[in-house]
PDB file of N, CA and C in Angstrom:
ATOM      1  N   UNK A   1       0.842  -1.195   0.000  1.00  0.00           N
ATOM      2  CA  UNK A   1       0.000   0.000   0.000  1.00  0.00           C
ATOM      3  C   UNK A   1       0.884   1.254   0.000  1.00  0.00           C
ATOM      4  N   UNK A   2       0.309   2.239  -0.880  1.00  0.00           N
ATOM      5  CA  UNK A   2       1.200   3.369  -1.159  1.00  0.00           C
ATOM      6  C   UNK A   2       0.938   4.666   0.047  1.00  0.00           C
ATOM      7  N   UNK A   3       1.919   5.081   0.901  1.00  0.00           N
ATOM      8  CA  UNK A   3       1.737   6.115   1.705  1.00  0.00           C
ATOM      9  C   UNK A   3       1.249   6.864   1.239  1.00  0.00           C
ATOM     10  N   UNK A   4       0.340   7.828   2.270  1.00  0.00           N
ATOM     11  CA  UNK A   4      -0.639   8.908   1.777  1.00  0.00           C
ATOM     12  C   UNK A   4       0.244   9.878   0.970  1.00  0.00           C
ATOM     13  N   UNK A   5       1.345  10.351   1.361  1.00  0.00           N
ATOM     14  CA  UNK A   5       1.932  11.268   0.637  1.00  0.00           C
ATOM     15  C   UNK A   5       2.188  11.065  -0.405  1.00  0.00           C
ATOM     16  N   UNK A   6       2.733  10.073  -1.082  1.00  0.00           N
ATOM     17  CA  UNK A   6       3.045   8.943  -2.316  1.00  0.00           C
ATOM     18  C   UNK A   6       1.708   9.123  -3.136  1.00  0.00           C
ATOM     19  N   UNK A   7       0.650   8.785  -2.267  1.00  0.00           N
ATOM     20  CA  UNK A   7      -0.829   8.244  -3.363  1.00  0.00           C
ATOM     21  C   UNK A   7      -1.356   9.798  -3.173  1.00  0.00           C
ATOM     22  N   UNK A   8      -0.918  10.961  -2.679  1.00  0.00           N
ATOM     23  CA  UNK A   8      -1.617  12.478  -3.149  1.00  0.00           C
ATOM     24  C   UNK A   8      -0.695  12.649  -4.129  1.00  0.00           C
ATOM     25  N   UNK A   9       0.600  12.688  -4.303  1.00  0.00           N
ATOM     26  CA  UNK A   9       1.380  12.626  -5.098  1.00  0.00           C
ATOM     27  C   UNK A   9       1.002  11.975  -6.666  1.00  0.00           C
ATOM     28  N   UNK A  10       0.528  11.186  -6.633  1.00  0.00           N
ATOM     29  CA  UNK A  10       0.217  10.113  -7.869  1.00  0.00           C
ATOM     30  C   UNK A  10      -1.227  10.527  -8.224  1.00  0.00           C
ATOM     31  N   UNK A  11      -1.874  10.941  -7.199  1.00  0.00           N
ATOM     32  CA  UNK A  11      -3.342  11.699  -7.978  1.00  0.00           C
ATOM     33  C   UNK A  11      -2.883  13.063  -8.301  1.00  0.00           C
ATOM     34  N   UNK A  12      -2.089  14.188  -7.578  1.00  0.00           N
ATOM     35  CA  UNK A  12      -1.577  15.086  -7.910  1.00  0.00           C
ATOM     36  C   UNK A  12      -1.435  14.836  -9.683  1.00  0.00           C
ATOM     37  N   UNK A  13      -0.529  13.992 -10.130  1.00  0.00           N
ATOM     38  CA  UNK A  13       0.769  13.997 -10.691  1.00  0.00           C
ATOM     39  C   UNK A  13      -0.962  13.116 -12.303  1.00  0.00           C
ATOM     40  N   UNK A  14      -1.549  12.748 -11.458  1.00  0.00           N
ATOM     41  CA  UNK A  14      -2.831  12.138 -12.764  1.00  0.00           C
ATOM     42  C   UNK A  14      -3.910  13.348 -12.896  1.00  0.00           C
ATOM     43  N   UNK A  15      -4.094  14.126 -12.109  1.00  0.00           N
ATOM     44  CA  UNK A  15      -4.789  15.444 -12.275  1.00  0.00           C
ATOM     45  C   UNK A  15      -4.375  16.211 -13.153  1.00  0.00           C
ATOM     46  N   UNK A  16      -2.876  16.566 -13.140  1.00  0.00           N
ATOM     47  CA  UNK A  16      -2.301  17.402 -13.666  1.00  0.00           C
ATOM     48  C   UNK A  16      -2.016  17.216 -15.651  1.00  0.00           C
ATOM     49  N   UNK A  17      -2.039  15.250 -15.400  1.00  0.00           N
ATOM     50  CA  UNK A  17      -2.123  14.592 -16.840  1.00  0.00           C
ATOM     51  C   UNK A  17      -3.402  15.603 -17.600  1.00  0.00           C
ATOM     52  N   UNK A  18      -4.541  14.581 -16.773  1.00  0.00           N
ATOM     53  CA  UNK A  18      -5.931  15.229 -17.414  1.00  0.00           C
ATOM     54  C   UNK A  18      -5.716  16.501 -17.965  1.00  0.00           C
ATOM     55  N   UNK A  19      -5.624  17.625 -16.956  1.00  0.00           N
ATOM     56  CA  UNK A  19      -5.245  19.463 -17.248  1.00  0.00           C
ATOM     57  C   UNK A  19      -4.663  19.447 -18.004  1.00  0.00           C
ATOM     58  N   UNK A  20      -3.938  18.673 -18.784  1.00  0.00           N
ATOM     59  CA  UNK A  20      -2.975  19.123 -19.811  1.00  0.00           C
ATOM     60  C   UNK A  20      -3.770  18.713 -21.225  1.00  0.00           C
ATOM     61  N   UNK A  21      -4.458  17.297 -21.135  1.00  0.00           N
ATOM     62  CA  UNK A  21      -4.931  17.117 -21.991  1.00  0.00           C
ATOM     63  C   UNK A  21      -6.176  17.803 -22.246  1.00  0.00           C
ATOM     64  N   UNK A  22      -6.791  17.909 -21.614  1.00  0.00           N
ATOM     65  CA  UNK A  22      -7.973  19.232 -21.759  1.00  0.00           C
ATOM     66  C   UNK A  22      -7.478  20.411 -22.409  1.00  0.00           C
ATOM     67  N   UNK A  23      -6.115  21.166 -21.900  1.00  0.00           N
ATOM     68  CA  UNK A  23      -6.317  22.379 -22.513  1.00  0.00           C
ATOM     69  C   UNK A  23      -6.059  22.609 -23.820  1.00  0.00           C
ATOM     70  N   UNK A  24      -5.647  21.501 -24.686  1.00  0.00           N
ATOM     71  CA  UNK A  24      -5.408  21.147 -25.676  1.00  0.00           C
ATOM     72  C   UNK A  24      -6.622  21.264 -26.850  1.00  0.00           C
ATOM     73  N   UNK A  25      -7.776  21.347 -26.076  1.00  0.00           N
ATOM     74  CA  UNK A  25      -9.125  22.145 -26.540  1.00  0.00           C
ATOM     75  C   UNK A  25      -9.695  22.672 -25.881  1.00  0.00           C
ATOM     76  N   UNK A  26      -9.791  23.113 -25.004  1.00  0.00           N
ATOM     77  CA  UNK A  26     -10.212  24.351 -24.047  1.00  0.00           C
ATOM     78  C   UNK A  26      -9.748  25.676 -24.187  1.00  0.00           C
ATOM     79  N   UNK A  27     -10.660  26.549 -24.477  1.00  0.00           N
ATOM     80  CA  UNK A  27     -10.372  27.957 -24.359  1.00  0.00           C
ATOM     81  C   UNK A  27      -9.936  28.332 -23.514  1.00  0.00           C
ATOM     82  N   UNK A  28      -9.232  28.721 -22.928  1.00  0.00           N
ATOM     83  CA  UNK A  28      -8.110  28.533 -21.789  1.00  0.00           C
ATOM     84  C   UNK A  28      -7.998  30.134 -21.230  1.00  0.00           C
ATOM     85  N   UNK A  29      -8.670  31.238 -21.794  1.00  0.00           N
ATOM     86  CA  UNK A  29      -8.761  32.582 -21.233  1.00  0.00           C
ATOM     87  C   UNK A  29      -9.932  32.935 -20.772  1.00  0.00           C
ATOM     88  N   UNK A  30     -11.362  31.312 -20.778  1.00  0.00           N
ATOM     89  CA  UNK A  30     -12.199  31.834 -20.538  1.00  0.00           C
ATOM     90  C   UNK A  30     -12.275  31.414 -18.654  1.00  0.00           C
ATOM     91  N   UNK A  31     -13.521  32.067 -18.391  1.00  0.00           N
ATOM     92  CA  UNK A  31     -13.737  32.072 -16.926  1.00  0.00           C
ATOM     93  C   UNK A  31     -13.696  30.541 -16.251  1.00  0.00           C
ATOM     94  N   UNK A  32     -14.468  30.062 -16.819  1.00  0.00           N
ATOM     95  CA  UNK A  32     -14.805  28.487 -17.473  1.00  0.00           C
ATOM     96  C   UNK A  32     -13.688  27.701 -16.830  1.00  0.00           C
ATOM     97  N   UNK A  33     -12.466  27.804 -17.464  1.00  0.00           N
ATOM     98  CA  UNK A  33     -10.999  27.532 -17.666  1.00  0.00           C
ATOM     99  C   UNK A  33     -10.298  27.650 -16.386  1.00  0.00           C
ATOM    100  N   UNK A  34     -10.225  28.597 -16.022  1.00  0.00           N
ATOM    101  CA  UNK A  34      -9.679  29.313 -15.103  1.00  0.00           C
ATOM    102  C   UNK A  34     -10.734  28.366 -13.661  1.00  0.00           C
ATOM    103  N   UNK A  35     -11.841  28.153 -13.668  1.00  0.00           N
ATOM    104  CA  UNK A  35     -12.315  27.669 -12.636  1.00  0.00           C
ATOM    105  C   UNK A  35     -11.814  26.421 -12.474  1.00  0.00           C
ATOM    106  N   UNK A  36     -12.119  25.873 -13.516  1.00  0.00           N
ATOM    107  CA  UNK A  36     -11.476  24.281 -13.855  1.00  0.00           C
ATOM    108  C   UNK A  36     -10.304  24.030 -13.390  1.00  0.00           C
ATOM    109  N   UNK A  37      -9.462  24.953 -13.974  1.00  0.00           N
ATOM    110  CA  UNK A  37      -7.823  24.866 -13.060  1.00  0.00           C
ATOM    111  C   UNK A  37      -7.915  24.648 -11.557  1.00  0.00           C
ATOM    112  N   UNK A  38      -8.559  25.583 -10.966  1.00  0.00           N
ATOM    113  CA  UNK A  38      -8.585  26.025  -9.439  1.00  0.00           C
ATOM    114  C   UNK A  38      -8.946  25.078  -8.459  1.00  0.00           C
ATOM    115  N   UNK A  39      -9.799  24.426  -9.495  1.00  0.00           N
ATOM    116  CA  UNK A  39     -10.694  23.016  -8.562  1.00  0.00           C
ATOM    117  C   UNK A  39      -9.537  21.656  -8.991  1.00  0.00           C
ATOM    118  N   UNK A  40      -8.568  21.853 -10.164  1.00  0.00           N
ATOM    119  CA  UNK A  40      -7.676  20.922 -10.320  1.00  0.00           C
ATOM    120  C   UNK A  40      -6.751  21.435  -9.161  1.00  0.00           C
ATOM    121  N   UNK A  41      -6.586  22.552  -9.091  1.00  0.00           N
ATOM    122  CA  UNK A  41      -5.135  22.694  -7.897  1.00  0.00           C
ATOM    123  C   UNK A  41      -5.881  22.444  -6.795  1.00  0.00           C
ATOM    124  N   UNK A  42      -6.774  22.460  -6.301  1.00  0.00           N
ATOM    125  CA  UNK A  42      -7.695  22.357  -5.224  1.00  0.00           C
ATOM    126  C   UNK A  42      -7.530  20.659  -5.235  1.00  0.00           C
ATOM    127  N   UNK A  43      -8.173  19.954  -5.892  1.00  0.00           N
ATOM    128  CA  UNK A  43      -8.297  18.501  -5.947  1.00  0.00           C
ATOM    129  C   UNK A  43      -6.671  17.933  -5.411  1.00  0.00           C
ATOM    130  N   UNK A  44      -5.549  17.784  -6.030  1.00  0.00           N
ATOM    131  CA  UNK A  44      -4.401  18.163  -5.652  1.00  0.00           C
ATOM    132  C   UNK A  44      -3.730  17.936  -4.280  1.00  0.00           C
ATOM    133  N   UNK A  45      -4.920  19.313  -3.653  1.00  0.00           N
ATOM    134  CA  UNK A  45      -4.716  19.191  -2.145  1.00  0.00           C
ATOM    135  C   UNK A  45      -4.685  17.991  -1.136  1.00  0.00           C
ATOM    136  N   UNK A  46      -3.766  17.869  -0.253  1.00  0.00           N
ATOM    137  CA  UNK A  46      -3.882  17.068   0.695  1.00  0.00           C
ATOM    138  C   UNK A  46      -5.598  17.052   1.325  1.00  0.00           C
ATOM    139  N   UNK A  47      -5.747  15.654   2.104  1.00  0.00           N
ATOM    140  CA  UNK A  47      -6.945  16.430   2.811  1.00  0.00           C
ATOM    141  C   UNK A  47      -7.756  17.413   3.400  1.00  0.00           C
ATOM    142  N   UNK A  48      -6.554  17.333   4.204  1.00  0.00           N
ATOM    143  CA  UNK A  48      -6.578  18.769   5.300  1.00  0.00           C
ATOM    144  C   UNK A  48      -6.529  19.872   4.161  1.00  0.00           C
ATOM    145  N   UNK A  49      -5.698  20.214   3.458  1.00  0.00           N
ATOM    146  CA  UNK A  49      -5.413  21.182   2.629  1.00  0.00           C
ATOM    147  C   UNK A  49      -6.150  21.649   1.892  1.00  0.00           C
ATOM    148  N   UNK A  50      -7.464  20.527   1.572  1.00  0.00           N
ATOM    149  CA  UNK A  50      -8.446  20.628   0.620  1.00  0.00           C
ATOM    150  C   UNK A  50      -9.728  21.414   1.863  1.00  0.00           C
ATOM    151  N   UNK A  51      -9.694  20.388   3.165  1.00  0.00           N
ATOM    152  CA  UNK A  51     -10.340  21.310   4.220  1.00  0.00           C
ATOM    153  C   UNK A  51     -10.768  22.448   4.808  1.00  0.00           C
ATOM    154  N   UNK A  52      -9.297  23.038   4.530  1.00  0.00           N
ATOM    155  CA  UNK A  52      -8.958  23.979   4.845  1.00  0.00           C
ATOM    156  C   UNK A  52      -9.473  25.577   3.889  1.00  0.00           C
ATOM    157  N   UNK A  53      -9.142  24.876   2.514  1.00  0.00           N
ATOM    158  CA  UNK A  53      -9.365  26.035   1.351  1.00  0.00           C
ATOM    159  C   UNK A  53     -10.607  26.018   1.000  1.00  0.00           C
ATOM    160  N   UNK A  54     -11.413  25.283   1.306  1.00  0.00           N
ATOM    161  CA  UNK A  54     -13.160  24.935   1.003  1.00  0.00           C
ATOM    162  C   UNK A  54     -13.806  25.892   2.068  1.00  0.00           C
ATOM    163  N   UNK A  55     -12.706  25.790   3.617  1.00  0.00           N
ATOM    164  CA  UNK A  55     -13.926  26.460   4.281  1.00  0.00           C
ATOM    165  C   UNK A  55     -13.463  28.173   3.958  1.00  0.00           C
ATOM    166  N   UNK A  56     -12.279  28.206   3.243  1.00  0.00           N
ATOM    167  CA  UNK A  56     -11.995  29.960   3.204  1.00  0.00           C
ATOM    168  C   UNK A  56     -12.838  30.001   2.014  1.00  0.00           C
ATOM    169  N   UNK A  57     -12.891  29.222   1.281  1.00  0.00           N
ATOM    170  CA  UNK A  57     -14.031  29.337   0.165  1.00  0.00           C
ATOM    171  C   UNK A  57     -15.649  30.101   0.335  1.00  0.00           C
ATOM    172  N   UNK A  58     -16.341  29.061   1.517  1.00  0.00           N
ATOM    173  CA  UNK A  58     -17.661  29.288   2.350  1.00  0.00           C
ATOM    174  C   UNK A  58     -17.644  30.616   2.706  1.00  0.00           C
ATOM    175  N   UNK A  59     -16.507  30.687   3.618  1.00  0.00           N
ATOM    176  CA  UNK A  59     -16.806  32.505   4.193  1.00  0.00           C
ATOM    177  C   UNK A  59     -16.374  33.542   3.406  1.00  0.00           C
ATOM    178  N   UNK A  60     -15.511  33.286   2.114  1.00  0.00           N
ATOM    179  CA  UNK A  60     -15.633  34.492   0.766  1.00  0.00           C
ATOM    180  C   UNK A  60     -16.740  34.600  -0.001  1.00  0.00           C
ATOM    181  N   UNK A  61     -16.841  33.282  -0.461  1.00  0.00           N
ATOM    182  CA  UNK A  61     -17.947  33.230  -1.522  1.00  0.00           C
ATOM    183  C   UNK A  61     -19.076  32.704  -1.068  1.00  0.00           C
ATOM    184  N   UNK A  62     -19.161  31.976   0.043  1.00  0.00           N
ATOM    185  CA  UNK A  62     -20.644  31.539   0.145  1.00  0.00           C
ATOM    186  C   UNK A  62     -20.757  29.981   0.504  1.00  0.00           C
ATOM    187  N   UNK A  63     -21.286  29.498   1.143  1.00  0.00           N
ATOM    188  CA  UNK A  63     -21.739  27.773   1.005  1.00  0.00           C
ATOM    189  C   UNK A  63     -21.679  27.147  -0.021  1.00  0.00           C
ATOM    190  N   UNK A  64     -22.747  27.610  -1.248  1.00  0.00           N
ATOM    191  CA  UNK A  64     -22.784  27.229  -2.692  1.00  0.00           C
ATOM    192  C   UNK A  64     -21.920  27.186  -3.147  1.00  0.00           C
ATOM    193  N   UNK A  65     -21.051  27.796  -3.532  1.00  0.00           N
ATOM    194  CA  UNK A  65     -19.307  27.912  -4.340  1.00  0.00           C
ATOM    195  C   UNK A  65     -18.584  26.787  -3.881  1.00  0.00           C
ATOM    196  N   UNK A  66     -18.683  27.024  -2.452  1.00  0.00           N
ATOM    197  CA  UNK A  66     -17.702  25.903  -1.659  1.00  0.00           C
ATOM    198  C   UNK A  66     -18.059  24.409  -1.850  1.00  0.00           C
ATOM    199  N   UNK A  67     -19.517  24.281  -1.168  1.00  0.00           N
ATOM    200  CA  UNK A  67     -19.966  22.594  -2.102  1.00  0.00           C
ATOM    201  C   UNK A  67     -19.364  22.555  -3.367  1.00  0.00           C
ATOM    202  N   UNK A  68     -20.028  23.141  -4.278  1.00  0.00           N
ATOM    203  CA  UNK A  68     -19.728  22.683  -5.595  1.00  0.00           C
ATOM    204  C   UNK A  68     -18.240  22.470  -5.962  1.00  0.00           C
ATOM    205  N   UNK A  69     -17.273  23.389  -5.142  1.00  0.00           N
ATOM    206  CA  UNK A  69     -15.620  23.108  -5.593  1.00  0.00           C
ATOM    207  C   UNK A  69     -15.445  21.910  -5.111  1.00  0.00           C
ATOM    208  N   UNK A  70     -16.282  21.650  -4.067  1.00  0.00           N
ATOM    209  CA  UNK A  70     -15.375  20.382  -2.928  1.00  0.00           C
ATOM    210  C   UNK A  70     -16.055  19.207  -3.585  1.00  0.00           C
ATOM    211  N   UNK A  71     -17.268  19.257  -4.196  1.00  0.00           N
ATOM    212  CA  UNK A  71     -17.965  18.159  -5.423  1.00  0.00           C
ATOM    213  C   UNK A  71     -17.096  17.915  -6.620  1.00  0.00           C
ATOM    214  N   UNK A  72     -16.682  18.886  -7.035  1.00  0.00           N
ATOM    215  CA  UNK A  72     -15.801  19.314  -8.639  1.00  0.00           C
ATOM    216  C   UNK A  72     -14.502  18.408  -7.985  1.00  0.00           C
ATOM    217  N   UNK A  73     -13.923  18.842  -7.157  1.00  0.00           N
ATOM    218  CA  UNK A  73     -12.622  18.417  -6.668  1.00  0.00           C
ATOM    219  C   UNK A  73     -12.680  16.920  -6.150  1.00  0.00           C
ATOM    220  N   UNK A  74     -13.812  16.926  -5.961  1.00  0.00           N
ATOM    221  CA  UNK A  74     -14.009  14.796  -5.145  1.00  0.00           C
ATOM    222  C   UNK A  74     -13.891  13.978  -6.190  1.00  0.00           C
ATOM    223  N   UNK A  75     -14.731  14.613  -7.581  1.00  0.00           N
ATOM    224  CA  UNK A  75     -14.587  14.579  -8.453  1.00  0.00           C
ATOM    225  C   UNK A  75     -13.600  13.874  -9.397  1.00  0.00           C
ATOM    226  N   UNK A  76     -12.510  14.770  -9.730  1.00  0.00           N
ATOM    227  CA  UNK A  76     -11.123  14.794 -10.180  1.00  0.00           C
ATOM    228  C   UNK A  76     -10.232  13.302  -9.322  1.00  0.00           C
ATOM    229  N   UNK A  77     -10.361  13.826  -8.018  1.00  0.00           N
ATOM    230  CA  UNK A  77      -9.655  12.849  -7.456  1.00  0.00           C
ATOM    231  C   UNK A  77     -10.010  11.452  -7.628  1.00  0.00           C
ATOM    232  N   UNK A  78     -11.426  11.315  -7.794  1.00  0.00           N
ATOM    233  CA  UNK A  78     -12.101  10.026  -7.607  1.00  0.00           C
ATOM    234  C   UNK A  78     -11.773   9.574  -9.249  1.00  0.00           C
ATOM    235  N   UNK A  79     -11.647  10.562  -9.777  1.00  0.00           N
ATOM    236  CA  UNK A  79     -10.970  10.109 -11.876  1.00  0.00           C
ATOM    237  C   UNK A  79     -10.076   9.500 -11.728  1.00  0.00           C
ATOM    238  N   UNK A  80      -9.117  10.705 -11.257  1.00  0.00           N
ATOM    239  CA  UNK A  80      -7.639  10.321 -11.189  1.00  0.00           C
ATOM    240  C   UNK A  80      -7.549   8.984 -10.243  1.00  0.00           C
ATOM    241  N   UNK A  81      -7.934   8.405  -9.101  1.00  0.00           N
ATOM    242  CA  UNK A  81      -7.782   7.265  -8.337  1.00  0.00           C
ATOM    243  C   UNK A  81      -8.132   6.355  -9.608  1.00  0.00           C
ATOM    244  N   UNK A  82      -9.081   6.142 -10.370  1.00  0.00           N
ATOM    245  CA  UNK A  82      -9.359   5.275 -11.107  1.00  0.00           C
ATOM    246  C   UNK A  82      -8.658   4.876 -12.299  1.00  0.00           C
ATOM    247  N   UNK A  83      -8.213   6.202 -12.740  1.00  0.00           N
ATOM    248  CA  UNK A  83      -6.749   6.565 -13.614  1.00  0.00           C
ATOM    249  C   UNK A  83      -5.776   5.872 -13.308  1.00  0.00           C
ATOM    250  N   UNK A  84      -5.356   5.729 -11.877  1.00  0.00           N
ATOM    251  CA  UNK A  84      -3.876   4.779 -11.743  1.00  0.00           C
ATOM    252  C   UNK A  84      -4.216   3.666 -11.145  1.00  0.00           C
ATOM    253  N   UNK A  85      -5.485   3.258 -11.066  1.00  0.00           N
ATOM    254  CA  UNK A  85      -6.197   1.694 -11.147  1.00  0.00           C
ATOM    255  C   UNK A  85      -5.862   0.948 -11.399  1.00  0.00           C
ATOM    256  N   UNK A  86      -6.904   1.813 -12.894  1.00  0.00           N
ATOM    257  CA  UNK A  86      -5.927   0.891 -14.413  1.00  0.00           C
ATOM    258  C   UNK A  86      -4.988   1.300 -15.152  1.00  0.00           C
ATOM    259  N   UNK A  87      -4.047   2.188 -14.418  1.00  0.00           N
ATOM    260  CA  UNK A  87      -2.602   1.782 -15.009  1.00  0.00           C
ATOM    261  C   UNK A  87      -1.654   1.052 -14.558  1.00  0.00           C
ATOM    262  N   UNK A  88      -0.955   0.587 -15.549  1.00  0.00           N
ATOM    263  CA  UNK A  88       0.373  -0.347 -14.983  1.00  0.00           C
ATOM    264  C   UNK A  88       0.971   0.259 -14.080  1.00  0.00           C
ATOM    265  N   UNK A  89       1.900  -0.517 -12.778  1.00  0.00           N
ATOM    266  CA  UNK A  89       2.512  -0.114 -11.866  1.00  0.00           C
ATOM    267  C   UNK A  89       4.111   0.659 -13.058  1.00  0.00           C
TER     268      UNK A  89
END
């Protein structure tokens, strides 16, 4: 079993795959874009780290914003986990 730091690392490192291949057709100056990123660097986050920036999220922007990043971001991670599933070691 891969240490937590190792397996944020390896979803990190499969998040960042996806983002690349996306922007490859993504309008990339739109608002759109720019959110998408945020919830990829967000996803990224350690637990805590992800904890942490969701609730500064809530008290800037609101409850709503914050669910939906921390949905968007469960998201990604739950791709990316499935991403190095099924890939070869």
């Amino acid at each position: 079993m891969l240490l937590p730091d190792r397996l944020n690392q390896r979803i990190a490192e499969a998040i960042t795959h996806q983002i690349n291949t996306e922007r490859e057709q993504a309008d990339t100056a739109s608002p759109v874009w720019r959110e998408r990123c945020e919830v990829a660097r967000v996803a990224m986050f350690s637990d805590a780290e992800r904890s942490v920036f969701i609730s500064h999220v809530s008290e800037r922007r609101g409850s709503a914003a914050a669910r939906e990043m921390q949905s968007q971001a469960e998201s990604l991670r739950t791709n990316a986990i499935f991403f190095l599933a099924r890939k070869p070691s």
